[in-house]
Protein backbone atom coordinates (compact mmCIF):
# COMPACT_ATOMS: atom_id res chain seq x y z
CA UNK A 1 0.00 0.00 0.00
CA UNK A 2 1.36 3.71 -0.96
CA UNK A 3 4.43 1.92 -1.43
CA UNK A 4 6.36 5.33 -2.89
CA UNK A 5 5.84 6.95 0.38
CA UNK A 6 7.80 4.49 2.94
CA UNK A 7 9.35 7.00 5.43
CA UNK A 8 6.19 8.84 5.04
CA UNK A 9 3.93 6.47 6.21
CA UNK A 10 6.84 5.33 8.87
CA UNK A 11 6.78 8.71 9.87
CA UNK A 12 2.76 9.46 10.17
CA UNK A 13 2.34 6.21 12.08
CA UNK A 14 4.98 6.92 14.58
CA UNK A 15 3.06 10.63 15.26
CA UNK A 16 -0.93 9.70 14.65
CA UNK A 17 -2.60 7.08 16.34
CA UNK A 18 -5.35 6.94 13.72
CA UNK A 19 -3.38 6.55 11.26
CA UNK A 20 -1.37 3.73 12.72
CA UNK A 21 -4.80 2.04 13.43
CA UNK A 22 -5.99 2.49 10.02
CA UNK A 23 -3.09 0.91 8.75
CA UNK A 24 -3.19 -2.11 10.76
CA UNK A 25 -7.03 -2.38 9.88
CA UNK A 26 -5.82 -2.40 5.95
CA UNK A 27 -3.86 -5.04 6.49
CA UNK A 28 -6.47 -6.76 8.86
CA UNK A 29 -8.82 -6.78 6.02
CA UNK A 30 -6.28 -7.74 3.52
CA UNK A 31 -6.16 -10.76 5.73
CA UNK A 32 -10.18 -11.60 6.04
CA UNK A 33 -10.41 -11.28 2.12
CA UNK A 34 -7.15 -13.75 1.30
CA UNK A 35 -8.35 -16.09 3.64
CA UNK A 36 -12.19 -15.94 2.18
CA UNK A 37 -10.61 -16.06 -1.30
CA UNK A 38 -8.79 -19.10 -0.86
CA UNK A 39 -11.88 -20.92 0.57
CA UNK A 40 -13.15 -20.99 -3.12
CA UNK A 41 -16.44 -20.65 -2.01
CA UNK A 42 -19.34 -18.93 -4.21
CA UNK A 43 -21.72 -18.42 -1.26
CA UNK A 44 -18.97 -16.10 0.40
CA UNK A 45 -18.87 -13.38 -2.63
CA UNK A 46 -21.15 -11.29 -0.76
CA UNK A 47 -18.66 -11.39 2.57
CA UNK A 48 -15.52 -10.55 0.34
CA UNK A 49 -17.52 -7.62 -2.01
CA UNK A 50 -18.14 -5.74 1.63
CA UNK A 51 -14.78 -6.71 3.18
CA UNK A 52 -13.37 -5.15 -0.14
CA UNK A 53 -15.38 -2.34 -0.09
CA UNK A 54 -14.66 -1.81 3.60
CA UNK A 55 -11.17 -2.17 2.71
CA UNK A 56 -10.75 0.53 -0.30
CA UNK A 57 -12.75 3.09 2.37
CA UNK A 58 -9.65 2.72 4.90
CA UNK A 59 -7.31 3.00 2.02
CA UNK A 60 -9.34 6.37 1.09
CA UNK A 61 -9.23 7.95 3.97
CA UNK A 62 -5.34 6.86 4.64
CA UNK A 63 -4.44 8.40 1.40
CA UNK A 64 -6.02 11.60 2.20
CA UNK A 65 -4.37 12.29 5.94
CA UNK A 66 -0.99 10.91 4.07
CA UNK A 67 -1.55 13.75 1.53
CA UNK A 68 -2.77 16.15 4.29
CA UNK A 69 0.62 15.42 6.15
CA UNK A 70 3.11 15.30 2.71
CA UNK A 71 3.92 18.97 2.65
CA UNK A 72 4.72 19.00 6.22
CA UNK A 73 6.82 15.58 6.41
CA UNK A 74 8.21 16.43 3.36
CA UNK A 75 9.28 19.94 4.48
CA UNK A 76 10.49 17.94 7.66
CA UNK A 77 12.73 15.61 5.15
CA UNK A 78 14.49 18.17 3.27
CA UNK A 79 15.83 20.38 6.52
CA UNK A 80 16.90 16.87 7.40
CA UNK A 81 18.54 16.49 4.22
CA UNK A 82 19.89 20.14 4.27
CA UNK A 83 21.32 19.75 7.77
CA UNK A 84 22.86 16.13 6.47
CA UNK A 85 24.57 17.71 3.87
CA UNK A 86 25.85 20.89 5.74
CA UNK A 87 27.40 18.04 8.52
CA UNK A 88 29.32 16.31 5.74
CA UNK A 89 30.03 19.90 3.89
CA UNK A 90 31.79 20.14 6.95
CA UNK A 91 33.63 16.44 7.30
CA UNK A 92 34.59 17.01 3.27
CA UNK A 93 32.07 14.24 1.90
CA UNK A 94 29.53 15.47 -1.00
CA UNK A 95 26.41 13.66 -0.77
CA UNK A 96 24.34 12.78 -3.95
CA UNK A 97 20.88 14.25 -4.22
């Protein structure tokens, strides 16, 4: 999930507890559905269609606090980066952008 935004996410979880619980209730529900889908059972469609539907309205709202919270952790990356590169300005190492 979101997989180009892993220090991001790392980041958001560590700081905002719903967050963190919506991501563990993604996953929870990734679960549910891959163990209903390998039951190869017809009369569980129904079960899997709302899990999955249940599922895509947790990845919804994740995406939109993640892109509510980019600016800011990205902001928060870059004076990292900036005060990275001014530390090994200082040793005599260039870093690569």
């Amino acid at each position: 999930m979101f997989t180009e935004y892993p220090e991001q996410i790392k980041q958001l979880r560590a700081r905002d507890k719903r967050f963190d619980y919506l991501c563990d209730k993604h996953s929870t529900l990734d679960a549910e559905i891959q163990a209903l889908l390998n039951r190869k059972s017809p009369s569980l469609q129904l079960e899997i269609e709302q899990l999955k539907k249940q599922k895509l309205r947790v990845k919804e709202e994740l995406y939109a606090m993640l892109q509510q919270a980019l600016p800011e952790l990205e902001l928060k990356q870059q004076k990292n980066y900036m005060s990275l590169q001014t530390l090994a300005q200082s040793a005599g190492i260039r870093l690569r952008a």
